[in-house]
Protein backbone atom coordinates (compact mmCIF):
# COMPACT_ATOMS: atom_id res chain seq x y z
CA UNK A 1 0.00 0.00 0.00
CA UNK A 2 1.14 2.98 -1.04
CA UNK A 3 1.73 5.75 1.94
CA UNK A 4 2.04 9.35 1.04
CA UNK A 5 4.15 11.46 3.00
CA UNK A 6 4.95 15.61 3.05
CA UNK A 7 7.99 17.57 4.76
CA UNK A 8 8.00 21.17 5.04
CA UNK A 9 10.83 23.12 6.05
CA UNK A 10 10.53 26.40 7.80
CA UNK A 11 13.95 27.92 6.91
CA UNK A 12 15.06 31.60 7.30
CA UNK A 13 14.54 32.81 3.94
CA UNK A 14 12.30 30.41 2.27
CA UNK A 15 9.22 27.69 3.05
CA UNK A 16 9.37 24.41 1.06
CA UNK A 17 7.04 21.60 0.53
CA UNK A 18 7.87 17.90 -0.82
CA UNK A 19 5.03 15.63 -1.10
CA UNK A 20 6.20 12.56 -1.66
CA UNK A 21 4.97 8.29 -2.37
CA UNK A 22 8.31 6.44 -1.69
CA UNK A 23 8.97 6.52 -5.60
CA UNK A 24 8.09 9.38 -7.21
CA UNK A 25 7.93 13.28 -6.09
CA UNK A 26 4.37 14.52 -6.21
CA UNK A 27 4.79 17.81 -5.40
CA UNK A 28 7.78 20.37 -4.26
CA UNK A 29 7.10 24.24 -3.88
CA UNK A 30 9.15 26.75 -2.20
CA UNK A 31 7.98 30.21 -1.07
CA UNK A 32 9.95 32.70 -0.29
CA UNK A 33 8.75 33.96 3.29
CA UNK A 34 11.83 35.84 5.09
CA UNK A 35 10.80 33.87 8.25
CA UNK A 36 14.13 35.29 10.05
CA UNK A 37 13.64 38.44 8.65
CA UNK A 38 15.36 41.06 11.70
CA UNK A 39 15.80 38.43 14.29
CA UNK A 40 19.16 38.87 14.15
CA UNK A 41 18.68 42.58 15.43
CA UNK A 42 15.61 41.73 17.53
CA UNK A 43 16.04 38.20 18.66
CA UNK A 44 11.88 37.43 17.60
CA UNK A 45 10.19 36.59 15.11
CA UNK A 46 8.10 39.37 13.64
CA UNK A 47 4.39 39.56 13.35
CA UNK A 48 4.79 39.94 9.48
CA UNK A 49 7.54 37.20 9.31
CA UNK A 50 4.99 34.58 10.95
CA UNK A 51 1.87 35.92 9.18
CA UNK A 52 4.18 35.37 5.65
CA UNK A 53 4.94 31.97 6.62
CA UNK A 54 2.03 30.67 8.14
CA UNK A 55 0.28 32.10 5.06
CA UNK A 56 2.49 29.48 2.76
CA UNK A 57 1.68 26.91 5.33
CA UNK A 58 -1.99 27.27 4.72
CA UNK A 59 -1.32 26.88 0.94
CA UNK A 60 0.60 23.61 1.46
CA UNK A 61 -1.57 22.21 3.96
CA UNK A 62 -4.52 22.49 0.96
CA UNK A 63 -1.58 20.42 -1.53
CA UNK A 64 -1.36 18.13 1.30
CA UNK A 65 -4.94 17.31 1.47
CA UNK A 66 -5.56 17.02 -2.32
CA UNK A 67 -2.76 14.54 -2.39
CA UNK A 68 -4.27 12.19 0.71
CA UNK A 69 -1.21 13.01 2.62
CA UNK A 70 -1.09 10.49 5.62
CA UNK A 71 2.63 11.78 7.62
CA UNK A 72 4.16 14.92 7.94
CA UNK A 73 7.06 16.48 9.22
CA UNK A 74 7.54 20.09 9.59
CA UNK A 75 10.99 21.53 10.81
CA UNK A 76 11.85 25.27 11.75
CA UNK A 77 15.88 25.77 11.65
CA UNK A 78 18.00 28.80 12.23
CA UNK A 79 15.64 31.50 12.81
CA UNK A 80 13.44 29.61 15.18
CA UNK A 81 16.71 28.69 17.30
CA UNK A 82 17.31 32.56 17.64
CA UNK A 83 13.86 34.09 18.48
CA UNK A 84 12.89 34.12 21.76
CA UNK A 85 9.14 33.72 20.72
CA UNK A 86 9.86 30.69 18.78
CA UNK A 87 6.61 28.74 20.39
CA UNK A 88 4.47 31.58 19.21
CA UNK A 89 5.09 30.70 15.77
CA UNK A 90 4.63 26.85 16.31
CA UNK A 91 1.23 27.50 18.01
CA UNK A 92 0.11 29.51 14.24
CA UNK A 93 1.96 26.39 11.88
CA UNK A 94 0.26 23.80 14.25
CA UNK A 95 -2.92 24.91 13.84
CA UNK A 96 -2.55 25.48 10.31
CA UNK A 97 -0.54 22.28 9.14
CA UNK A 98 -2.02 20.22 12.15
CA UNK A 99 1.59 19.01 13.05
CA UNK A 100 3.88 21.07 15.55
CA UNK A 101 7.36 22.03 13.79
CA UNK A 102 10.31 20.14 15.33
CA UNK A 103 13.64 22.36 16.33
CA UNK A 104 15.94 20.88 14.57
CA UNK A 105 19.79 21.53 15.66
CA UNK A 106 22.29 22.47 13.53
CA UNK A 107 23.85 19.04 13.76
CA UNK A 108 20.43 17.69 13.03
CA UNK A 109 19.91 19.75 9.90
CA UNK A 110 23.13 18.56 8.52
CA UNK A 111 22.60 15.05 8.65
CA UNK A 112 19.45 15.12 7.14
CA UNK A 113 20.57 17.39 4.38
CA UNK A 114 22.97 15.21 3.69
CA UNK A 115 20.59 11.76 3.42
CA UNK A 116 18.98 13.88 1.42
CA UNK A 117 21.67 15.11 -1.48
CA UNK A 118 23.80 12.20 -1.51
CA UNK A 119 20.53 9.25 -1.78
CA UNK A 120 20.74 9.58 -5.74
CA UNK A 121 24.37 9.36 -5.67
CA UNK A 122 27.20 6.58 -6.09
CA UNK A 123 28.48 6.00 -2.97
CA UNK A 124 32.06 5.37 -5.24
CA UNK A 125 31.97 8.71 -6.01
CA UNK A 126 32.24 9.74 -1.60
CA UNK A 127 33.64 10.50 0.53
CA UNK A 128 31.07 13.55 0.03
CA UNK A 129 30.67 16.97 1.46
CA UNK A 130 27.57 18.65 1.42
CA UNK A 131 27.26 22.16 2.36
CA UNK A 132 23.46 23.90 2.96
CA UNK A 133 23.89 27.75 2.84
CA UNK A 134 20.98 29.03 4.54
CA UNK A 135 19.65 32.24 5.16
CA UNK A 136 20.79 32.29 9.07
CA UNK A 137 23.10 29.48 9.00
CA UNK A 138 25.20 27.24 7.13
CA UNK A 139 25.48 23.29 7.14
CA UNK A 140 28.57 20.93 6.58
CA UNK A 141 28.19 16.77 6.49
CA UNK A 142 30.85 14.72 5.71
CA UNK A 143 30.54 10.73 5.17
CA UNK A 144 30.29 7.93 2.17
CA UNK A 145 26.49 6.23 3.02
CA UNK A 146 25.75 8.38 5.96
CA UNK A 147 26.96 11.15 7.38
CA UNK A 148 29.98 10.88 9.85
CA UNK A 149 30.28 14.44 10.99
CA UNK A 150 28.11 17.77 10.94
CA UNK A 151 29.20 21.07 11.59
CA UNK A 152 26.59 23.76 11.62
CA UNK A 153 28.14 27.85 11.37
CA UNK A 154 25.75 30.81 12.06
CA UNK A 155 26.12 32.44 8.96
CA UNK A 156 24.17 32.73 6.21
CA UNK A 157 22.25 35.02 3.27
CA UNK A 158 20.36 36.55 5.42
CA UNK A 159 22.29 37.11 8.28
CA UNK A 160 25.14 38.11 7.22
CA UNK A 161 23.22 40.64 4.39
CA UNK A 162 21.36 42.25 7.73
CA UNK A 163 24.85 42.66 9.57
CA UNK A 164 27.12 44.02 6.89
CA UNK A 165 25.80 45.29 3.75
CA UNK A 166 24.00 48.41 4.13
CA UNK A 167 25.40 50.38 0.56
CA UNK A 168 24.06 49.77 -2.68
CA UNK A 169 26.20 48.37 -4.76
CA UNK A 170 27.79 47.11 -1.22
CA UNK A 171 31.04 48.99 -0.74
CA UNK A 172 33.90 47.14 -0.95
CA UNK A 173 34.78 46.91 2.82
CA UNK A 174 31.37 45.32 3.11
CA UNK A 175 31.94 42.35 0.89
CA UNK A 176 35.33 41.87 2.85
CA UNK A 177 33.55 41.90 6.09
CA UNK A 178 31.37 38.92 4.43
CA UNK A 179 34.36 36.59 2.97
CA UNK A 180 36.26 37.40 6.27
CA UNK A 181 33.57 36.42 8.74
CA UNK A 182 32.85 33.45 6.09
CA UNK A 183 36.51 32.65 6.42
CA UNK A 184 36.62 32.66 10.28
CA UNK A 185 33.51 30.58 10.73
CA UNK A 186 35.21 27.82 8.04
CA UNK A 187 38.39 27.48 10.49
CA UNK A 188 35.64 25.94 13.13
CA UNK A 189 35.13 23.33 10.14
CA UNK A 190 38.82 22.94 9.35
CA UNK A 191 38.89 22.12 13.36
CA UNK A 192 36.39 19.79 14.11
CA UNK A 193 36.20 18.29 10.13
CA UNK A 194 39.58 17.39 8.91
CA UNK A 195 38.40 15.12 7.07
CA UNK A 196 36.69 17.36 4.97
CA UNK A 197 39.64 18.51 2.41
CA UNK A 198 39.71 14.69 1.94
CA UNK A 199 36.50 14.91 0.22
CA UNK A 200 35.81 13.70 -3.12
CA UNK A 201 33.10 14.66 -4.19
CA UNK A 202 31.57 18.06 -3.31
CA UNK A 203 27.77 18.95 -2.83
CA UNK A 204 26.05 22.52 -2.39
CA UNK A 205 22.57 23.01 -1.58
CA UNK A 206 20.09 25.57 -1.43
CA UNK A 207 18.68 29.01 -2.67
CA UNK A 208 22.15 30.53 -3.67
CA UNK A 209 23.84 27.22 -5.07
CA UNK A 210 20.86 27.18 -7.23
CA UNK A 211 20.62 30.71 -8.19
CA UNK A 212 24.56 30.48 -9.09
CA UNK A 213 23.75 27.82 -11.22
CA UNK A 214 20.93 29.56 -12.85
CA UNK A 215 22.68 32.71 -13.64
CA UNK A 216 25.40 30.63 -15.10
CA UNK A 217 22.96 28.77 -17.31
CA UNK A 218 21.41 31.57 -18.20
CA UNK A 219 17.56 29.89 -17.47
CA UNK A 220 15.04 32.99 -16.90
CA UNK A 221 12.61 30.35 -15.38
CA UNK A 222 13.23 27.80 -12.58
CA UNK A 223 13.80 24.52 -14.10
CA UNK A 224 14.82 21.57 -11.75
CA UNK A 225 15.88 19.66 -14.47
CA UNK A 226 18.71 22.12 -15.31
CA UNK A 227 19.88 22.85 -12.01
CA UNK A 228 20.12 19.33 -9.81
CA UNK A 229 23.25 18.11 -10.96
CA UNK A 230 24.56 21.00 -12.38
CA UNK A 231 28.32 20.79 -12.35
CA UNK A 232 29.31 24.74 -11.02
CA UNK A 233 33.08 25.06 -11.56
CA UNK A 234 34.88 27.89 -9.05
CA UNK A 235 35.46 29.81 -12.24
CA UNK A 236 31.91 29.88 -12.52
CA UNK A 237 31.07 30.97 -9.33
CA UNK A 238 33.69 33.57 -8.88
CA UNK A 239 32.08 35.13 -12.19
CA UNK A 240 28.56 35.53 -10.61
CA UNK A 241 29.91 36.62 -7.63
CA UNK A 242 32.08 39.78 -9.13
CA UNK A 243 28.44 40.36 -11.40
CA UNK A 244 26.11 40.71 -8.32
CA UNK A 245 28.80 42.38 -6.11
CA UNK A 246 29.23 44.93 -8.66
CA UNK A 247 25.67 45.90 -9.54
CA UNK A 248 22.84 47.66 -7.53
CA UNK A 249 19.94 45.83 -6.97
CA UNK A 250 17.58 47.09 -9.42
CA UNK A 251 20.63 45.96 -11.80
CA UNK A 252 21.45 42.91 -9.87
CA UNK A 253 17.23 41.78 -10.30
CA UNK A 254 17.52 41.84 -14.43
CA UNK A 255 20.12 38.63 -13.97
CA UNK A 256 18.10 35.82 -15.93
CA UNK A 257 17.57 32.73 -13.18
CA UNK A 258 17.78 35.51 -10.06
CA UNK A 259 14.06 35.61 -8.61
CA UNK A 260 13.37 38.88 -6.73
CA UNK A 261 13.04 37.14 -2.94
CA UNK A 262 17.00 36.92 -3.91
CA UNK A 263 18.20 39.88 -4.93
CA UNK A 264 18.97 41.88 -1.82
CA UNK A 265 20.68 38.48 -0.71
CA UNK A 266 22.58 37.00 -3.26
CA UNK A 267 25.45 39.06 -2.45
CA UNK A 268 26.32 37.71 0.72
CA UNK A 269 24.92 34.35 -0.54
CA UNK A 270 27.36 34.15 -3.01
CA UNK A 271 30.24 34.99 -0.20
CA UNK A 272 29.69 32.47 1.32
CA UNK A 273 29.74 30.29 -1.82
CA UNK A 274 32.79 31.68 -2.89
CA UNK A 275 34.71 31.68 0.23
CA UNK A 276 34.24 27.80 0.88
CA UNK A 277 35.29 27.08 -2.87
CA UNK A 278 38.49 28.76 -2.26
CA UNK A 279 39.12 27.50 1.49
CA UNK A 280 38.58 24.15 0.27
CA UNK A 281 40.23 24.08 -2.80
CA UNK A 282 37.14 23.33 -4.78
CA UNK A 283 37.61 23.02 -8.42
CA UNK A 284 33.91 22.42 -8.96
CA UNK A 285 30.88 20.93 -6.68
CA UNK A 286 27.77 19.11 -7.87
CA UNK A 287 24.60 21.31 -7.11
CA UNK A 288 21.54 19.08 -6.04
CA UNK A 289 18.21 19.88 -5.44
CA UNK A 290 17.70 17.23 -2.73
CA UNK A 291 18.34 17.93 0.36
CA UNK A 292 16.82 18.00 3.80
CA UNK A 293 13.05 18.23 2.51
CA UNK A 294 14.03 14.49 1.11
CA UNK A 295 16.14 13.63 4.26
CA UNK A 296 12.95 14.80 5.83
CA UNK A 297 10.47 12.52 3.65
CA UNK A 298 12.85 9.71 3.77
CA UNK A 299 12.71 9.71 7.49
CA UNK A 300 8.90 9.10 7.52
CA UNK A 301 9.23 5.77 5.52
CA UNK A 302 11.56 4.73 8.30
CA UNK A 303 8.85 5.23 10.65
């Protein structure tokens, strides 16, 4: 019998759906909700942020119901860990999705994105590391089958675009303040990961791998086809890095493949990006468009 399952995740910058059978994908949206937007600053979750996301969750939860989902799992990450009024924004999703979101930890968040990126792949072609730049923090795994080690960093899109880039195009001491926070975060991998320049295979996941790849490609649309498994070489990325530091927004949002819940983040997105390329000495990393929603779906077939 055939069980149908959903996972949402609740991340800083973005709401996603996958609806799933155990075989085939039935449904995956993302909406761009700025769940985290000024918790940074504020340390809560604003009244708009929640009324954005629970707003998406209300959409899903009518996907979820025309499918005959059975299981769910909903997850809140980054943003969630840092506001104080984290429960007031589970009360809203649970009484919208009828599931209450899980906290997931760093650590947590890692291994899952990882299940999720590396199920489609050989496990010849490990030992892998995936890498899930967020919008308030970023995720390392490292393993073949599973993932040995996780290493979560608070930095991310968002976060790091709400502490240091205020100018428009962002000033040049701005984009240094990015790599060089970037830079000092990556020594806690180099620390507790060593095993991670041994990788052979390297895997980057979310929004801004994705909208590197599509800016590359050139694709004005979304296609998922075009981007999972895209091969983005460091020459590559460097490229669309110098092209979005360099422009102002309303410059930056004519880019073909950057949708506009991206453009005032890209920037330090694409730091981030950058800055783990060179630290690791990455030639070129596979960009997948599994990740922790499938770790998450996965997980409910276990049950």
């Amino acid at each position: 019998m055939t069980v149908i399952v959903a996972a949402i995740d609740c991340g800083t910058h973005s709401t996603r759906l996958l609806v799933h059978d155990g075989t085939n994908t039935l449904e995956r949206l993302m909406t761009i909700t700025k769940l985290g937007e000024g918790v940074d600053s504020s340390g809560r979750l604003g009244a708009e942020a929640i009324a954005r996301t629970v707003a998406a969750l209300r959409s899903y939860r009518e996907v979820m119901d025309r499918h005959g989902v059975e299981r769910v799992r909903i997850t809140a990450t980054s943003a969630a860990r840092d506001a104080a009024n984290a429960d007031e924004f589970f009360d809203a999703a649970e009484a919208v999705v009828g599931t209450r979101p899980e906290l997931l930890s760093g650590l947590e968040e890692g291994r899952l994105s990882f299940r999720g990126a590396t199920a489609e792949l050989d496990a010849s072609d490990g030992p892998f590391l995936v890498f899930d730049i967020g919008g308030g923090s970023t995720e390392f795994a490292f393993g073949i089958e599973e993932a040995t080690a996780a290493v979560s960093l608070d930095i991310g899109c968002v976060r790091l675009t709400e502490k240091y880039i205020e100018s428009d195009p962002p000033a040049p001491q701005e984009l240094l303040a990015c790599l060089s926070i970037t830079e000092a975060h990556l020594d806690d991998v180099a620390r507790e990961m060593p095993d991670a320049f041994g990788a052979k295979t390297f895997v980057g996941l979310a929004g801004t791998v994705a909208a590197a790849a599509m800016v590359e490609i050139g694709l004005p649309e979304y296609d998922r086809d075009e981007v999972h498994h895209f091969r983005l070489s460091k020459e590559a990325a460097e490229d669309v890095y110098r092209t979005v530091a360099m422009e102002s927004r309303a410059d930056r949002s004519h880019n073909p493949g950057l949708e506009p819940g991206r453009v005032d983040t890209i920037v330090a997105g694409m730091s981030i990006l950058v800055r783990i390329m060179r630290y690791f000495g990455i030639d070129e990393l596979l960009v997948s468009e599994a990740d922790i929603l499938d770790g998450l779906a996965f997980s409910l077939f276990d049950a």
